[in-house]
C-alpha atoms as a PDB file:
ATOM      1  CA  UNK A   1     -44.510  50.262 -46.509  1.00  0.00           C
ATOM      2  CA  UNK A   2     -43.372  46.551 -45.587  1.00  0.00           C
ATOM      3  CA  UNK A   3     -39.606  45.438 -45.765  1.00  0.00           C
ATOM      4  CA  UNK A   4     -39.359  42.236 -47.468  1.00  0.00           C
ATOM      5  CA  UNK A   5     -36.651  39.815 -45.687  1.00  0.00           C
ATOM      6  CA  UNK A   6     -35.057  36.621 -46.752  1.00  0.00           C
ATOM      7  CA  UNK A   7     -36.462  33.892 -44.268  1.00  0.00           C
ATOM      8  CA  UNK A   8     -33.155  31.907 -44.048  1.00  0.00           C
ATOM      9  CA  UNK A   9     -30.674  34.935 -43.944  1.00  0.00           C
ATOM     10  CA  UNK A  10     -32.207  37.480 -42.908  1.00  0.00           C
ATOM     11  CA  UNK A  11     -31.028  40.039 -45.550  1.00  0.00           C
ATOM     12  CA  UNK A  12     -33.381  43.046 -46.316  1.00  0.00           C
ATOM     13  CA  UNK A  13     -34.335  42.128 -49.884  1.00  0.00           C
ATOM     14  CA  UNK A  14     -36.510  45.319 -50.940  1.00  0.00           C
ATOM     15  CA  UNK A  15     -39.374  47.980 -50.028  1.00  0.00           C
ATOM     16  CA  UNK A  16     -42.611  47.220 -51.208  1.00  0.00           C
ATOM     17  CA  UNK A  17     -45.895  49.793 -51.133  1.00  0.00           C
ATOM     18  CA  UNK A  18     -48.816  47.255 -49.521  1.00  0.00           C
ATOM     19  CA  UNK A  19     -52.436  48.335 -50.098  1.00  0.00           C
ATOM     20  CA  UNK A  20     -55.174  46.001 -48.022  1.00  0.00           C
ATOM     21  CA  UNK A  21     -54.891  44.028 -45.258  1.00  0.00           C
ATOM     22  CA  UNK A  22     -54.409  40.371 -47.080  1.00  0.00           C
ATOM     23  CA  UNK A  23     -51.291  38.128 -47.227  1.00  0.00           C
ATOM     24  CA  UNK A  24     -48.360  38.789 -49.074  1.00  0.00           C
ATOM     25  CA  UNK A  25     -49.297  36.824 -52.686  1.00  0.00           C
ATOM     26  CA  UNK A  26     -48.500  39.176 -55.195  1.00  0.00           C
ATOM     27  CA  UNK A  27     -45.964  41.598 -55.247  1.00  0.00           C
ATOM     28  CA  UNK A  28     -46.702  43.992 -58.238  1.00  0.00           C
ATOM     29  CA  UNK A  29     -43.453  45.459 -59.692  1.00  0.00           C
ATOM     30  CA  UNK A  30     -44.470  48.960 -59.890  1.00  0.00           C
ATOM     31  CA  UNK A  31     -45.110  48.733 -56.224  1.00  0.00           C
ATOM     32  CA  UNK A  32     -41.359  47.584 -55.060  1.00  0.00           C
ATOM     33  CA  UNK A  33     -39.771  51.077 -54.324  1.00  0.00           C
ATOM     34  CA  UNK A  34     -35.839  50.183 -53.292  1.00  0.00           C
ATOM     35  CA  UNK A  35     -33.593  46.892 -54.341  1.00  0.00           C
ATOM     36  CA  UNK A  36     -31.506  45.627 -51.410  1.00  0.00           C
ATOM     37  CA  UNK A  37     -30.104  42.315 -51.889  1.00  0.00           C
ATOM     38  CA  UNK A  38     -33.252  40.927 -54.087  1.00  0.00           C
ATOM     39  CA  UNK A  39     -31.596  39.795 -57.603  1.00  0.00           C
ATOM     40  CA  UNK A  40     -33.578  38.984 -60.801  1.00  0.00           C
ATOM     41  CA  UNK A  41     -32.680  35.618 -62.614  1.00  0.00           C
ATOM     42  CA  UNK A  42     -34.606  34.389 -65.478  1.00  0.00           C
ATOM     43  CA  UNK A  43     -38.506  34.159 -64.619  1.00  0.00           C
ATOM     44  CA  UNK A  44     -37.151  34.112 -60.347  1.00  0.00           C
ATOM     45  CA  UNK A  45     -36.276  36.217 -57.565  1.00  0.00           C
ATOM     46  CA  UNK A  46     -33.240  35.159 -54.963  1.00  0.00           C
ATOM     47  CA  UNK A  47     -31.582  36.454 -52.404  1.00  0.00           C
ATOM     48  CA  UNK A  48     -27.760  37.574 -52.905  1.00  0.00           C
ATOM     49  CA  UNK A  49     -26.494  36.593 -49.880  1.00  0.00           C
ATOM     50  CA  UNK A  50     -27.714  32.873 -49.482  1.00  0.00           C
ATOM     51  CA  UNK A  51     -29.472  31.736 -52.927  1.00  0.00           C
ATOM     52  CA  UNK A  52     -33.080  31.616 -51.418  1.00  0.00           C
ATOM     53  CA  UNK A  53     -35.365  31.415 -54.455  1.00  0.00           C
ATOM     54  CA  UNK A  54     -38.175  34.352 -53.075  1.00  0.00           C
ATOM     55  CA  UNK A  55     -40.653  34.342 -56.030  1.00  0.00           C
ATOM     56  CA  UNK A  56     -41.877  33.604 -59.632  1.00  0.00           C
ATOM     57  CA  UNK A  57     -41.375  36.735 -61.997  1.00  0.00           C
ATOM     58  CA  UNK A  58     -44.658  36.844 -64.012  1.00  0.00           C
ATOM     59  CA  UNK A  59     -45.262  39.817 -66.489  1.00  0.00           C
ATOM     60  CA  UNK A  60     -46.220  42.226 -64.152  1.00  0.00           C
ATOM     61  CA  UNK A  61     -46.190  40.885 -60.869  1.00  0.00           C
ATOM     62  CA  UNK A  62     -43.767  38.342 -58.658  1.00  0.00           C
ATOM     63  CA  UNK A  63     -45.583  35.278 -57.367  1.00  0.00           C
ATOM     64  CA  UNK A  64     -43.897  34.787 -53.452  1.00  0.00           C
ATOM     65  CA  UNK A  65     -43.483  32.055 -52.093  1.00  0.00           C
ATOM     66  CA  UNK A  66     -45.091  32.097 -48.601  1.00  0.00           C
ATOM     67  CA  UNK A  67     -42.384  30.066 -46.444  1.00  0.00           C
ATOM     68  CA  UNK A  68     -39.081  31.579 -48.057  1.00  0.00           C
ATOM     69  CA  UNK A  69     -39.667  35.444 -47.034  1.00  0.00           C
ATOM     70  CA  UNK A  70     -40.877  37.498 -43.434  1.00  0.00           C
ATOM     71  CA  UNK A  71     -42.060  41.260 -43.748  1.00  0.00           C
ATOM     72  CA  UNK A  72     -42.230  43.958 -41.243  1.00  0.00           C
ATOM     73  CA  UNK A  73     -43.701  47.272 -41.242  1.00  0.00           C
ATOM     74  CA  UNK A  74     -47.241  47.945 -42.030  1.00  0.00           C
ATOM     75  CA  UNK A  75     -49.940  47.343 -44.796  1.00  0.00           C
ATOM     76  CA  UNK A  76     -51.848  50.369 -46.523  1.00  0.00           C
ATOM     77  CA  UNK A  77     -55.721  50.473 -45.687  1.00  0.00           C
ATOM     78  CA  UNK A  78     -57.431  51.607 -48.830  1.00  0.00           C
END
């Protein structure tokens, strides 16, 4: 289970189940098990706390953006 955190704030934005030992591309909604401070605009993620823009929401998956987020915790093996 990684922890998904803003890369200018800080701020825990949610839980998200990782399977496989790639990067962080994708996040698949059906994997994101808790909402911190992640907040859905339009087709976007941000961050509540300081307006970093996090991801692209496509239809069933958010696109990250690789320099805007950190994770910790640990990745699934299948």
């Amino acid at each position: 289970m990684l922890t998904i955190k803003c890369a200018q704030c800080q701020a825990k934005l949610f839980k998200y189940h990782k399977i496989g030992r790639g990067k962080v591309l994708r996040c698949w909604k059906s994997r994101i098990k808790r909402l911190y401070q992640a907040e859905f605009q339009e087709n976007r993620i941000v961050c509540r706390g300081c307006g970093n823009e996090i991801g692209e929401i496509e239809e069933r998956s958010i696109k990250m953006k690789q320099d805007k987020f950190i994770y910790t915790g640990t990745k699934d093996s299948q």
